[in-house]
PDB file of N, CA and C in Angstrom:
ATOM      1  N   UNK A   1     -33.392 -23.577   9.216  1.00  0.00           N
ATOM      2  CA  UNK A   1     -32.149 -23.963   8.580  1.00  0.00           C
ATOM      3  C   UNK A   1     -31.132 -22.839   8.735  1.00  0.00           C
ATOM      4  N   UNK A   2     -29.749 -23.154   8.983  1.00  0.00           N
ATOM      5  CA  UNK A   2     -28.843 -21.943   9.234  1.00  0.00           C
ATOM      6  C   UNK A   2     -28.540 -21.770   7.995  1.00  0.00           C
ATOM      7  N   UNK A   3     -27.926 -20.480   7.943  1.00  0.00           N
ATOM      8  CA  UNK A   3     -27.537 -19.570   6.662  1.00  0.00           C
ATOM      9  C   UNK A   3     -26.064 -19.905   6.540  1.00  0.00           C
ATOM     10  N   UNK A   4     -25.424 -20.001   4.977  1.00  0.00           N
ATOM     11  CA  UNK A   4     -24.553 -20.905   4.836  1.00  0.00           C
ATOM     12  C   UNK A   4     -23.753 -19.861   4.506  1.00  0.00           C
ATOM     13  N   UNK A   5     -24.298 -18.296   4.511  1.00  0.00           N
ATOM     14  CA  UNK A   5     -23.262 -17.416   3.621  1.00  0.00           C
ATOM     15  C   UNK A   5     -22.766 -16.926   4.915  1.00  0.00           C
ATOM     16  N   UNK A   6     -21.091 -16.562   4.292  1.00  0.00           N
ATOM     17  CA  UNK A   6     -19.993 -15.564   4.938  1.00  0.00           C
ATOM     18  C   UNK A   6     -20.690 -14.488   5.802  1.00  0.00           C
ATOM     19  N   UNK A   7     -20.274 -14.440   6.781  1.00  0.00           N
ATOM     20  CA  UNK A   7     -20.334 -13.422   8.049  1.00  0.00           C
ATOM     21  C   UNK A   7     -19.322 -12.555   6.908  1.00  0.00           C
ATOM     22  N   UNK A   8     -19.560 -11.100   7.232  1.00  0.00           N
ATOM     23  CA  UNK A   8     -18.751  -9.707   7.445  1.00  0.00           C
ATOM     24  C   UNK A   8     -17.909  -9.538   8.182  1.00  0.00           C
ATOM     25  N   UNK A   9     -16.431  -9.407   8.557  1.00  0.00           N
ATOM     26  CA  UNK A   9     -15.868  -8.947   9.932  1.00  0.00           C
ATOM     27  C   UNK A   9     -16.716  -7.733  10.133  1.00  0.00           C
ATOM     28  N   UNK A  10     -17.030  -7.005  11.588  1.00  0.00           N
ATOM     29  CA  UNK A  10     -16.965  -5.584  11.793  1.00  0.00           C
ATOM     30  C   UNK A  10     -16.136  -4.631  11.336  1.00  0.00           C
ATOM     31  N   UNK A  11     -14.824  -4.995  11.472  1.00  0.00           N
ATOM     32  CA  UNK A  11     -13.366  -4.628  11.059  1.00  0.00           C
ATOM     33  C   UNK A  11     -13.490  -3.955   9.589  1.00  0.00           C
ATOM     34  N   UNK A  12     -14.208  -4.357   8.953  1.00  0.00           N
ATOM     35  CA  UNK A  12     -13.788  -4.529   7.473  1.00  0.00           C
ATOM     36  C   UNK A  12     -14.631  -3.224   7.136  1.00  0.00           C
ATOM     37  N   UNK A  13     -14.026  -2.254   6.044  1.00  0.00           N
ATOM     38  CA  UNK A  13     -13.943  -1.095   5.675  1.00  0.00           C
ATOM     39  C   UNK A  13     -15.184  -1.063   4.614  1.00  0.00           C
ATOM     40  N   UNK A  14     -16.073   0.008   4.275  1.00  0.00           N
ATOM     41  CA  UNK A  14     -16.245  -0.280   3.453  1.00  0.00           C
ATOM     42  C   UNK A  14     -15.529   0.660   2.269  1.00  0.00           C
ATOM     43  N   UNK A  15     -16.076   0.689   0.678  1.00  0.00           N
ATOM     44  CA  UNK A  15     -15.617   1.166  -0.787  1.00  0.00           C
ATOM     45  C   UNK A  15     -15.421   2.289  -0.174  1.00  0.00           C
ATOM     46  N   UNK A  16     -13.966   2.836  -0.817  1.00  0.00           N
ATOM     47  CA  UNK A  16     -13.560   4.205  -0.470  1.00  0.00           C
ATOM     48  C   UNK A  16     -14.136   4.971  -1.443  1.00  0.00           C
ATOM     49  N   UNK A  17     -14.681   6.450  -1.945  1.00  0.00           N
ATOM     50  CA  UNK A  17     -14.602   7.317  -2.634  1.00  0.00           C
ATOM     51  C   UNK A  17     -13.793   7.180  -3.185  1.00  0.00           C
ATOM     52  N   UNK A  18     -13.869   7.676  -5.448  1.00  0.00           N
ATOM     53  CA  UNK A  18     -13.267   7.396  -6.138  1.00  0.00           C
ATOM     54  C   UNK A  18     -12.346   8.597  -5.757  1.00  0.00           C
ATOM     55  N   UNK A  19     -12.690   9.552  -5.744  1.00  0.00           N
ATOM     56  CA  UNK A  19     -11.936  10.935  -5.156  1.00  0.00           C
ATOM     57  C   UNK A  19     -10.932  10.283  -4.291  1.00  0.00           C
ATOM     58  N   UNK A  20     -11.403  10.026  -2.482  1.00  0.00           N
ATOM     59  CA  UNK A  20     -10.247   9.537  -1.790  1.00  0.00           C
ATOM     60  C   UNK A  20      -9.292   9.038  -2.261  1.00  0.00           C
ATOM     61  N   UNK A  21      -9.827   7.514  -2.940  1.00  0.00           N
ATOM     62  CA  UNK A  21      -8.744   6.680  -3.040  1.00  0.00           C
ATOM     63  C   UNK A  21      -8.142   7.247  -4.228  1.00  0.00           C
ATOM     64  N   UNK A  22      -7.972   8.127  -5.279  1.00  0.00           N
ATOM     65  CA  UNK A  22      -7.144   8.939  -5.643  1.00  0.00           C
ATOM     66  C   UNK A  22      -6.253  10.146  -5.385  1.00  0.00           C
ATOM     67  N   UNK A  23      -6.765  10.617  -4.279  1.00  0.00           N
ATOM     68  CA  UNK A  23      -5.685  11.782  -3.561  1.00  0.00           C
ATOM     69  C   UNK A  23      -5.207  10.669  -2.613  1.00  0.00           C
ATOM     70  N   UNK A  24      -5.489   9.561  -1.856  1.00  0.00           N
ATOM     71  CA  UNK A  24      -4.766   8.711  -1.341  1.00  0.00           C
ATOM     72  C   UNK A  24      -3.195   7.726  -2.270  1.00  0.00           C
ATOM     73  N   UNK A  25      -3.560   7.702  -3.428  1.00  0.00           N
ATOM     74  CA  UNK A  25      -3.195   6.768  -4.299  1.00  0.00           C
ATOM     75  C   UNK A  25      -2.011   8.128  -4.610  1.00  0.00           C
ATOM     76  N   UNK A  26      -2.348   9.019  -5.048  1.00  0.00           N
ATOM     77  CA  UNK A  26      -1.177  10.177  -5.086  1.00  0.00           C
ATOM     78  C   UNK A  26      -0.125  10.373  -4.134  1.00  0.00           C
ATOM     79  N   UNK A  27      -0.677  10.438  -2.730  1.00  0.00           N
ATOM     80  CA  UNK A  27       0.194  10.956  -1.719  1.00  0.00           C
ATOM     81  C   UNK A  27       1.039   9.351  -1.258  1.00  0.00           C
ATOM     82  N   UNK A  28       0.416   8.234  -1.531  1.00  0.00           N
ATOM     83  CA  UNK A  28       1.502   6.925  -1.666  1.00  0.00           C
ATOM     84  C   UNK A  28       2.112   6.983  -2.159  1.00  0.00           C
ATOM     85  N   UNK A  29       2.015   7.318  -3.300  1.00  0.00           N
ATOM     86  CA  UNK A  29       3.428   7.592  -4.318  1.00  0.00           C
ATOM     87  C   UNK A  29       4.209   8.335  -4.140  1.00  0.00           C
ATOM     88  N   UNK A  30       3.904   9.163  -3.922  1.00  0.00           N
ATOM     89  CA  UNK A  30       5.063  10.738  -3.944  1.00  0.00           C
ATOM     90  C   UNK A  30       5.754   9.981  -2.366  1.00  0.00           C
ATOM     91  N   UNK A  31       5.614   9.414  -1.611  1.00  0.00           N
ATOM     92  CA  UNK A  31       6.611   8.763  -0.616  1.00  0.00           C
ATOM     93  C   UNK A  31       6.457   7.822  -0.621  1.00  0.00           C
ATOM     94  N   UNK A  32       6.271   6.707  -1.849  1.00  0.00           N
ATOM     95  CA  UNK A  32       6.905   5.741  -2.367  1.00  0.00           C
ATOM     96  C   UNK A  32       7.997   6.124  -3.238  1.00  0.00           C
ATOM     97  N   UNK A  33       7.574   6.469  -4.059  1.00  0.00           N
ATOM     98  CA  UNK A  33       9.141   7.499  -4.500  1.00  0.00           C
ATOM     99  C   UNK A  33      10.165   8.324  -3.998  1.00  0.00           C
ATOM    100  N   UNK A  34       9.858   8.477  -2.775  1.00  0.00           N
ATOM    101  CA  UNK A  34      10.858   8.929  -2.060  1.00  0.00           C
ATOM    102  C   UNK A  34      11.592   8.367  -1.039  1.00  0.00           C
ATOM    103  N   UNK A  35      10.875   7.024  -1.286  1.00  0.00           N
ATOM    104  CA  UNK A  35      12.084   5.969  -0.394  1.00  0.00           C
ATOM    105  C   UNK A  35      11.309   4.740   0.603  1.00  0.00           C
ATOM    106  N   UNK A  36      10.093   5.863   0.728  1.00  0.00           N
ATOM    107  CA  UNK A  36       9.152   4.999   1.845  1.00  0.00           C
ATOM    108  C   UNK A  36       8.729   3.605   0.844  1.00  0.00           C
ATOM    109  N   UNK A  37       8.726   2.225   2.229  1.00  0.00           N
ATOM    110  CA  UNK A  37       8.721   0.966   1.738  1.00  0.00           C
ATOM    111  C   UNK A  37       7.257   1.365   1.841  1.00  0.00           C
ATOM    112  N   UNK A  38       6.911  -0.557   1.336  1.00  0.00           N
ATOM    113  CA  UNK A  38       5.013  -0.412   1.012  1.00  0.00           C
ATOM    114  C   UNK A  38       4.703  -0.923   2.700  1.00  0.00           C
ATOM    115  N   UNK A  39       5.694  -1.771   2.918  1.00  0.00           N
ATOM    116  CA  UNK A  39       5.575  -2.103   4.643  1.00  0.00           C
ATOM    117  C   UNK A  39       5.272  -0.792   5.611  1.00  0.00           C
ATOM    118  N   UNK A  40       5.881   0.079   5.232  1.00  0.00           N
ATOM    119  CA  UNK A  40       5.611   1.423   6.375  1.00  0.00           C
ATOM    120  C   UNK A  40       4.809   1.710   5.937  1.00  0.00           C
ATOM    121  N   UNK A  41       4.331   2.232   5.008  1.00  0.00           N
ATOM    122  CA  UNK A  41       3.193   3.004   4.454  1.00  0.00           C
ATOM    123  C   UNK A  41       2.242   2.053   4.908  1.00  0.00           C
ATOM    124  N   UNK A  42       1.593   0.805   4.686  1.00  0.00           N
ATOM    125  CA  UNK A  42       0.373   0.051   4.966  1.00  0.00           C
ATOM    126  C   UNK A  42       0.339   0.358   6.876  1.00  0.00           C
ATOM    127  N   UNK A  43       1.746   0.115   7.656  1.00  0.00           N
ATOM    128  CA  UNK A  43       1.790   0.637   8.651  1.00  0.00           C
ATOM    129  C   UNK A  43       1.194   1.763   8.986  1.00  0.00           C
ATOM    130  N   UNK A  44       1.420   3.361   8.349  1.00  0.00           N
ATOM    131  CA  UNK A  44       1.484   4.467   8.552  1.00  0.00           C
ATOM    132  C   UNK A  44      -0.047   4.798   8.257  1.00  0.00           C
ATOM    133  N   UNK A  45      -0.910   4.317   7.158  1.00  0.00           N
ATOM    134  CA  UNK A  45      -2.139   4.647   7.053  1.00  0.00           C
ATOM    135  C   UNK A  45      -2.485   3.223   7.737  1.00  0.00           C
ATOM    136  N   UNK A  46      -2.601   2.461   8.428  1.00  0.00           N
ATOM    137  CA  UNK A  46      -3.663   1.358   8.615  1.00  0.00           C
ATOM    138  C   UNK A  46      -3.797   0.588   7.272  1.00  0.00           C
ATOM    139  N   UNK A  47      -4.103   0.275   6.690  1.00  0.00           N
ATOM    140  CA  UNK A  47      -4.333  -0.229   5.393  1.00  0.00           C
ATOM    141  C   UNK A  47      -3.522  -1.000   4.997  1.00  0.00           C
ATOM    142  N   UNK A  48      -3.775  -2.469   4.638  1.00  0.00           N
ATOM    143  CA  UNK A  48      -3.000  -3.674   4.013  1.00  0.00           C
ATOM    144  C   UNK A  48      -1.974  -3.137   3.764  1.00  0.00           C
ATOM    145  N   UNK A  49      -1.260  -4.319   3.442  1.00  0.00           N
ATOM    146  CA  UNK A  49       0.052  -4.414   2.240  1.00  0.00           C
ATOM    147  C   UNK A  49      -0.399  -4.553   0.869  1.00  0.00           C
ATOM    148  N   UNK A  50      -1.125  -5.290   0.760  1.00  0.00           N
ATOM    149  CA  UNK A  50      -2.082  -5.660  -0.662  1.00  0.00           C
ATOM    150  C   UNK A  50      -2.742  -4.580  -1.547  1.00  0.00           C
ATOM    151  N   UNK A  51      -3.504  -4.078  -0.170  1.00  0.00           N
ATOM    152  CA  UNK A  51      -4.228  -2.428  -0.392  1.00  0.00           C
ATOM    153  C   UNK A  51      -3.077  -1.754  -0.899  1.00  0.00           C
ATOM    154  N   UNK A  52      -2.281  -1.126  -0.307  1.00  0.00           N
ATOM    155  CA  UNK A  52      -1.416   0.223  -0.728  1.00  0.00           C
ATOM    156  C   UNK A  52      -0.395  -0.704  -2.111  1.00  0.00           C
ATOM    157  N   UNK A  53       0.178  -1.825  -2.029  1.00  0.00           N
ATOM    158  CA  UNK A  53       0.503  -2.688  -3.650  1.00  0.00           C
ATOM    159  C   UNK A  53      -0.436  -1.980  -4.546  1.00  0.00           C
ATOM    160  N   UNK A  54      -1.451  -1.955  -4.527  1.00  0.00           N
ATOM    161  CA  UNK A  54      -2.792  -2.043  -5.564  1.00  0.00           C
ATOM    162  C   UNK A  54      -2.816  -0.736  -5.914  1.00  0.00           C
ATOM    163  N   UNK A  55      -3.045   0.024  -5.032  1.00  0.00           N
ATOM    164  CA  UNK A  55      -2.955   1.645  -5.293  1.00  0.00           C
ATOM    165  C   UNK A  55      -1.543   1.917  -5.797  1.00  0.00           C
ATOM    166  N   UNK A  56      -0.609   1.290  -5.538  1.00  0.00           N
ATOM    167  CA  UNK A  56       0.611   1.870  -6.081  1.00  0.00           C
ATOM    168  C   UNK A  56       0.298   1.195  -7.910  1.00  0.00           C
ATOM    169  N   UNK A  57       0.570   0.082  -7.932  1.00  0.00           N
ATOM    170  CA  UNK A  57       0.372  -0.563  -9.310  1.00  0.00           C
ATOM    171  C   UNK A  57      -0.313   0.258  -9.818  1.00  0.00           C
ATOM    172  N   UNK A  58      -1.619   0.897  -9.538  1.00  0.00           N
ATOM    173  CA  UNK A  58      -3.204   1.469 -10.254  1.00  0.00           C
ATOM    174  C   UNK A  58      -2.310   2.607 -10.781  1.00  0.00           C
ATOM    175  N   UNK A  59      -1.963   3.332  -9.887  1.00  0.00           N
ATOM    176  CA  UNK A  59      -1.215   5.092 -10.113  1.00  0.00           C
ATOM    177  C   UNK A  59       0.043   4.764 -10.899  1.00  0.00           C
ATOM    178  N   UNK A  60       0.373   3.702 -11.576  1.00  0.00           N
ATOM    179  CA  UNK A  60       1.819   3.488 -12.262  1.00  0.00           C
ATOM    180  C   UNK A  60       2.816   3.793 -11.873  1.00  0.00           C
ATOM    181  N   UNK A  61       3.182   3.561 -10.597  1.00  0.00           N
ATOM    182  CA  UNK A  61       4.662   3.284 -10.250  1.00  0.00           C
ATOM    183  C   UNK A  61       5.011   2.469 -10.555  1.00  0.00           C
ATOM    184  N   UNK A  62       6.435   2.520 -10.503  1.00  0.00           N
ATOM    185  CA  UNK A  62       7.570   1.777 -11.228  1.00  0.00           C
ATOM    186  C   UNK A  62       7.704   0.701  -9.405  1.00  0.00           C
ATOM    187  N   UNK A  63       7.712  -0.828  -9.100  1.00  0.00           N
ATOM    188  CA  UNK A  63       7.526  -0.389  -8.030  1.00  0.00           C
ATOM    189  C   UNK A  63       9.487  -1.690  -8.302  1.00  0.00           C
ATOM    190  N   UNK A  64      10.018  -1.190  -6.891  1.00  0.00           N
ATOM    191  CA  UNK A  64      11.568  -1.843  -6.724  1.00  0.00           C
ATOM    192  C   UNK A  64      11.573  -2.669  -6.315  1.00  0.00           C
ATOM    193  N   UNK A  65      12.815  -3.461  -7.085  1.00  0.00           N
ATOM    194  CA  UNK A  65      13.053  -5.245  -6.522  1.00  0.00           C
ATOM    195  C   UNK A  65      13.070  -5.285  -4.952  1.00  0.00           C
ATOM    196  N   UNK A  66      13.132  -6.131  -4.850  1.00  0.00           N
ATOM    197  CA  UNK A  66      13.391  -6.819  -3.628  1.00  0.00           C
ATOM    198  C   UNK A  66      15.028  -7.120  -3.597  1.00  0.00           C
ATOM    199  N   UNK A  67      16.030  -6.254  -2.117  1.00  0.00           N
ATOM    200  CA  UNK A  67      17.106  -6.090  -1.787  1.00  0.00           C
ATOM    201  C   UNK A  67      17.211  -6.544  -0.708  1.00  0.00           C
ATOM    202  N   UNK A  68      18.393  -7.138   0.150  1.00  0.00           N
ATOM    203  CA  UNK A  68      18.086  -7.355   1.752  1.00  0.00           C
ATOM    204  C   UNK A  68      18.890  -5.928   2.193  1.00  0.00           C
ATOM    205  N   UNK A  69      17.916  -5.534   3.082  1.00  0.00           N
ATOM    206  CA  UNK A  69      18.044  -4.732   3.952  1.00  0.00           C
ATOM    207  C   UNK A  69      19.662  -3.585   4.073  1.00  0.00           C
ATOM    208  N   UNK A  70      19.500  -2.624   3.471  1.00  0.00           N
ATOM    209  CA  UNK A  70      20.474  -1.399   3.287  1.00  0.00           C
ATOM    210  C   UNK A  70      21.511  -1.739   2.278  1.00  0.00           C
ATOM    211  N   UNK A  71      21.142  -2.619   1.488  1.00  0.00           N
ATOM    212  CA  UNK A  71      22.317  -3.028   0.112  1.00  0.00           C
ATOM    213  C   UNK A  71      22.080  -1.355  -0.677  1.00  0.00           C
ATOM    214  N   UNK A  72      20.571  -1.072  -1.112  1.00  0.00           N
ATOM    215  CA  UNK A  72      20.569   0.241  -1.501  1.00  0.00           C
ATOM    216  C   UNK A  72      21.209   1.492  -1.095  1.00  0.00           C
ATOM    217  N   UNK A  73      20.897   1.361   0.474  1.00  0.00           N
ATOM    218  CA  UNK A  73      21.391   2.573   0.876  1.00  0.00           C
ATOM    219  C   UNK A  73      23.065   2.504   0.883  1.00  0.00           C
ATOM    220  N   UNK A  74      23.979   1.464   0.725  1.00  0.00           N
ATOM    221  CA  UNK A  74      25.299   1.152   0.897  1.00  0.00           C
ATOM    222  C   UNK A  74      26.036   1.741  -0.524  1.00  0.00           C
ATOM    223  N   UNK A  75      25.004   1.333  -2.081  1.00  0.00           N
ATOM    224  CA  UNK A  75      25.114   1.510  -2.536  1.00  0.00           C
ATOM    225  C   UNK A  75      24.938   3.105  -3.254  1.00  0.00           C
ATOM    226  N   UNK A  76      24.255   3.823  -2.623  1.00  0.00           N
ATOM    227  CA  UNK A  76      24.005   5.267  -2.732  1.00  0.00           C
ATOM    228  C   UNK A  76      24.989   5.905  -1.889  1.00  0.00           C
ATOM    229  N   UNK A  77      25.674   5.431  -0.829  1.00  0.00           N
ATOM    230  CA  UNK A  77      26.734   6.074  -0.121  1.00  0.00           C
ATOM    231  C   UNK A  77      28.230   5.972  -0.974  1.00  0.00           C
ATOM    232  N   UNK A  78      28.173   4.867  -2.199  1.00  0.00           N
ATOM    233  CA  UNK A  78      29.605   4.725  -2.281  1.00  0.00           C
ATOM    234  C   UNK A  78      29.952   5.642  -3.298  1.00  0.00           C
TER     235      UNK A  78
END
Protein backbone atom coordinates (compact mmCIF):
# COMPACT_ATOMS: atom_id res chain seq x y z
CA UNK A 1 0.00 0.00 0.00
CA UNK A 2 1.51 3.54 -0.79
CA UNK A 3 2.16 5.98 1.97
CA UNK A 4 -0.35 8.76 2.06
CA UNK A 5 1.90 11.22 4.11
CA UNK A 6 3.59 14.54 2.69
CA UNK A 7 6.96 14.20 0.99
CA UNK A 8 9.64 16.88 2.51
CA UNK A 9 10.98 19.28 -0.23
CA UNK A 10 14.96 18.84 -0.13
CA UNK A 11 14.85 22.63 -0.25
CA UNK A 12 13.33 23.01 3.01
CA UNK A 13 15.50 24.23 5.99
CA UNK A 14 15.55 22.77 8.95
CA UNK A 15 14.72 24.65 12.98
CA UNK A 16 17.16 27.38 13.28
CA UNK A 17 19.03 27.76 16.72
CA UNK A 18 17.24 29.75 19.35
CA UNK A 19 20.55 31.81 19.51
CA UNK A 20 20.63 32.29 15.52
CA UNK A 21 17.32 33.13 14.98
CA UNK A 22 17.80 35.82 17.62
CA UNK A 23 21.00 37.57 16.52
CA UNK A 24 19.22 37.09 13.08
CA UNK A 25 15.89 38.60 14.35
CA UNK A 26 18.15 41.64 15.76
CA UNK A 27 20.17 42.45 12.75
CA UNK A 28 16.48 42.50 10.67
CA UNK A 29 15.50 45.04 12.61
CA UNK A 30 18.14 47.40 13.05
CA UNK A 31 17.72 47.59 8.90
CA UNK A 32 14.23 47.35 9.10
CA UNK A 33 14.39 50.39 10.94
CA UNK A 34 16.49 51.90 8.88
CA UNK A 35 14.50 51.85 5.87
CA UNK A 36 15.19 48.37 4.47
CA UNK A 37 11.70 46.82 3.08
CA UNK A 38 10.78 43.11 4.31
CA UNK A 39 10.92 42.39 0.33
CA UNK A 40 14.78 43.09 0.25
CA UNK A 41 15.66 41.68 3.30
CA UNK A 42 13.80 38.09 2.56
CA UNK A 43 15.79 38.82 -0.82
CA UNK A 44 19.12 39.66 0.90
CA UNK A 45 19.18 36.63 3.40
CA UNK A 46 17.30 33.94 1.22
CA UNK A 47 14.53 33.52 3.56
CA UNK A 48 10.67 34.05 2.94
CA UNK A 49 8.70 37.06 3.20
CA UNK A 50 6.61 35.30 5.87
CA UNK A 51 9.90 34.18 7.61
CA UNK A 52 11.58 37.64 8.08
CA UNK A 53 7.37 39.19 8.82
CA UNK A 54 7.58 36.70 11.76
CA UNK A 55 10.94 37.55 13.06
CA UNK A 56 10.17 41.11 12.71
CA UNK A 57 6.59 40.86 14.58
CA UNK A 58 8.50 38.29 17.34
CA UNK A 59 11.39 41.17 18.05
CA UNK A 60 8.49 43.99 18.30
CA UNK A 61 8.78 46.17 15.59
CA UNK A 62 6.54 48.66 14.91
CA UNK A 63 6.16 47.33 11.30
CA UNK A 64 4.84 50.42 8.32
CA UNK A 65 1.73 50.78 6.31
CA UNK A 66 1.66 50.05 3.08
CA UNK A 67 2.54 53.35 0.63
CA UNK A 68 2.94 53.17 -3.23
CA UNK A 69 6.25 53.43 -4.05
CA UNK A 70 8.43 56.80 -2.90
CA UNK A 71 5.23 58.71 -1.41
CA UNK A 72 7.60 58.36 1.84
CA UNK A 73 10.60 59.31 0.48
CA UNK A 74 8.74 62.55 -1.34
CA UNK A 75 7.47 63.18 1.82
CA UNK A 76 10.83 63.27 3.85
CA UNK A 77 12.30 65.52 1.07
CA UNK A 78 9.64 68.26 1.48
Amino acid sequence: MKSTSPTVSSTRRSRMPTAAREKLAMELKRKYDSGASIRALAQETGYSYGFIHRLLVESGVRLRGRSPMGLDRKRLES
